[in-house]
Protein backbone atom coordinates (compact mmCIF):
# COMPACT_ATOMS: atom_id res chain seq x y z
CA UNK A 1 58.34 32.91 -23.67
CA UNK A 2 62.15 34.10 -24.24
CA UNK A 3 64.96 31.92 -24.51
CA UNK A 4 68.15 33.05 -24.55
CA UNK A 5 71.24 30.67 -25.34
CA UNK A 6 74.35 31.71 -24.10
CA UNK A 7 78.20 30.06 -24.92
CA UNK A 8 80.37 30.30 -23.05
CA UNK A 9 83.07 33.21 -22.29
CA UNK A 10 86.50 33.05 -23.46
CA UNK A 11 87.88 29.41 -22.70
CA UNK A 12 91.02 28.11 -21.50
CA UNK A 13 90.34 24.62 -22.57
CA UNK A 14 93.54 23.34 -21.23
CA UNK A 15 91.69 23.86 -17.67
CA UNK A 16 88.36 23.91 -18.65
CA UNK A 17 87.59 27.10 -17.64
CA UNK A 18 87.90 30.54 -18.39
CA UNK A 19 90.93 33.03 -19.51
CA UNK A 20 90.92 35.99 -17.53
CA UNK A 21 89.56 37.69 -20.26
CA UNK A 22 86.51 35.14 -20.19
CA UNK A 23 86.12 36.24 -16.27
CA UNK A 24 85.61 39.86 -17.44
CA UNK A 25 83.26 38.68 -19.82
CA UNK A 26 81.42 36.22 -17.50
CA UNK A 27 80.81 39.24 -15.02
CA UNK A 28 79.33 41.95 -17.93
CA UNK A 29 77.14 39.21 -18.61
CA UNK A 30 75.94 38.58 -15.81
CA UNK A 31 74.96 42.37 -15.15
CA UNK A 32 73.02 42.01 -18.40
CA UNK A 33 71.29 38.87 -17.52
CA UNK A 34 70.53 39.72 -13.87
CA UNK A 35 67.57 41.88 -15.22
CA UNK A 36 65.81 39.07 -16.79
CA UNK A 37 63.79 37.35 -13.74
CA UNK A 38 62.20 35.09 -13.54
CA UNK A 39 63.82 32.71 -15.31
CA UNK A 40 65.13 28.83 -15.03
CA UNK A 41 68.64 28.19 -15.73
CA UNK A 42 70.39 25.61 -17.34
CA UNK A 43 73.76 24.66 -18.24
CA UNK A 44 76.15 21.82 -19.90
CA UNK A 45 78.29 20.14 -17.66
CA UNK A 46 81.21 21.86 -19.11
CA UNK A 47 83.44 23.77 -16.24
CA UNK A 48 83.32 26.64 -18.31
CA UNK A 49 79.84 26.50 -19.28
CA UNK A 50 79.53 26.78 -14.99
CA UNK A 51 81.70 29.55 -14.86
CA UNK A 52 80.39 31.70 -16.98
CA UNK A 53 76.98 31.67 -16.22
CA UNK A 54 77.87 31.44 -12.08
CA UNK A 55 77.77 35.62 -12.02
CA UNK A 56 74.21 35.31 -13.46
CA UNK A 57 73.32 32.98 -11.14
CA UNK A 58 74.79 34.56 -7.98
CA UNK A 59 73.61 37.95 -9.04
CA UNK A 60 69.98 36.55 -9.08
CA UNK A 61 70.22 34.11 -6.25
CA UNK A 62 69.36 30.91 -8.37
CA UNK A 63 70.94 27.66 -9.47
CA UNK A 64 70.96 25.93 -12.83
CA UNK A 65 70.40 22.81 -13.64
CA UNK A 66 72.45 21.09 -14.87
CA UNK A 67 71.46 19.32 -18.59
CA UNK A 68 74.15 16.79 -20.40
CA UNK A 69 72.53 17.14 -23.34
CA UNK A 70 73.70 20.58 -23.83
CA UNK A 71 77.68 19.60 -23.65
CA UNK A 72 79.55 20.98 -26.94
CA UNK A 73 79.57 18.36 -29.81
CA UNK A 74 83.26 17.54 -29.66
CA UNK A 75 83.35 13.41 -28.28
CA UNK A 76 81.92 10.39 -30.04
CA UNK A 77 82.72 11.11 -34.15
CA UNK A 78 85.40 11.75 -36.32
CA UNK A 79 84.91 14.24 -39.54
CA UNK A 80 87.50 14.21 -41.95
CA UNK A 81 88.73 17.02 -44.37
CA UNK A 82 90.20 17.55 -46.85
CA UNK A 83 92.44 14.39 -45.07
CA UNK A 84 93.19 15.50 -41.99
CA UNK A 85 90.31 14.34 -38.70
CA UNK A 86 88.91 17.32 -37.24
CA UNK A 87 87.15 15.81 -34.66
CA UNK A 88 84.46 18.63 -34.79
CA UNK A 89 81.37 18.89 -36.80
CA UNK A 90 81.11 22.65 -36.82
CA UNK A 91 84.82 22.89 -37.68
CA UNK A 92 84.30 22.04 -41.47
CA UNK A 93 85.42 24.81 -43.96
CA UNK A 94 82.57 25.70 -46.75
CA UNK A 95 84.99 24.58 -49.35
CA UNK A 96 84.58 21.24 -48.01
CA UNK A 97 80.33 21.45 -48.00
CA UNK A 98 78.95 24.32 -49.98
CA UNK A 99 78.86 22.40 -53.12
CA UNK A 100 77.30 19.11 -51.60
CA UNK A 101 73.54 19.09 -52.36
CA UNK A 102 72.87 16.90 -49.50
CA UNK A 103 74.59 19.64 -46.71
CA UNK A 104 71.46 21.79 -47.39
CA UNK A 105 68.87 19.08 -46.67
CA UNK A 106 67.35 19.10 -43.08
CA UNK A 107 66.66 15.11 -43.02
CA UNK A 108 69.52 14.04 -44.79
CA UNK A 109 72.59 16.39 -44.06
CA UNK A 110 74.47 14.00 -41.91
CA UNK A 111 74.96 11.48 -45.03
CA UNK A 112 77.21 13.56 -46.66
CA UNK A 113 80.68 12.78 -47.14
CA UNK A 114 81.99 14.51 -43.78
CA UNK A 115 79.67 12.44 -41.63
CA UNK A 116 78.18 9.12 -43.14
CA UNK A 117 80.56 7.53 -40.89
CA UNK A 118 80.54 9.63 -37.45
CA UNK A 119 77.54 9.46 -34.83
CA UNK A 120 77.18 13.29 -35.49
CA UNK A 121 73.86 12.63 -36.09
CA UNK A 122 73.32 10.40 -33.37
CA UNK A 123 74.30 13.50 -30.56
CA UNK A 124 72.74 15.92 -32.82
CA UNK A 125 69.51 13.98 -32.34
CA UNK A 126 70.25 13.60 -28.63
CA UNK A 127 70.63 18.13 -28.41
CA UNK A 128 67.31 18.09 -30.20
CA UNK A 129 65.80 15.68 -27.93
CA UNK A 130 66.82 17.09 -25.20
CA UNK A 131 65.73 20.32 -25.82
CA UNK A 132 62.31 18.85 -27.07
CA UNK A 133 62.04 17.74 -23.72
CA UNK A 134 63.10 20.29 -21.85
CA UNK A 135 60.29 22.81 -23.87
């Protein structure tokens, strides 16, 4: 079995879509993924996520489903460095983790400073579920 995860082109989040550079990239994409059939598509409920993988689909004649689980990790938590909120958990600079201990352990990573007091772990266990699931 292959799986193949794929973000999403160039964004314009202010529309949730694409730039026009994120088109051109959508449609080389799909050229490259139109050769890999059969296959079962999904995609995040994101506008862009749809956009960018709609010249795959069209080019192979399929639809995705679509899986809410795999939405970007940006609602529901607050992580704060080095005093200002981010907002997102992948947004953290090393300086602010590469000297905590705890960032490096698989079970307990989300007790660190940055997220003790976020529900980062909560939708990080809802991803993993999900894809649990979907395998």
């Amino acid at each position: 079995m292959n799986i193949y995860i794929v973000r999403h082109a160039e964004p314009d989040y202010s529309i949730d879509s694409l730039t026009e550079k994120g088109w051109r990239e959508a449609a080389l994409l799909g050229k490259r993924l139109e050769k890999i059939t059969p296959a079962y598509y999904y995609v995040s409920p994101l506008g862009r996520a749809k956009d960018t993988a709609s010249f795959t689909l069209r080019a192979v004649g399929a639809s995705a489903e679509e899986m809410d689980w795999l939405h970007e990790f940006d609602y529901g938590y607050r992580v704060v460095q080095r005093g200002h909120a981010s907002g997102l958990a992948w947004d953290v600079l090393p300086a602010d983790w590469a000297q905590e201990p705890v960032y490096y352990d698989s079970e307990r990573w989300s007790d660190g400073p940055l997220y003790r007091d976020t529900t980062v772990r909560t939708v990080f266990d809802a991803v993993g579920n999900g894809l649990d699931a979907l395998l």
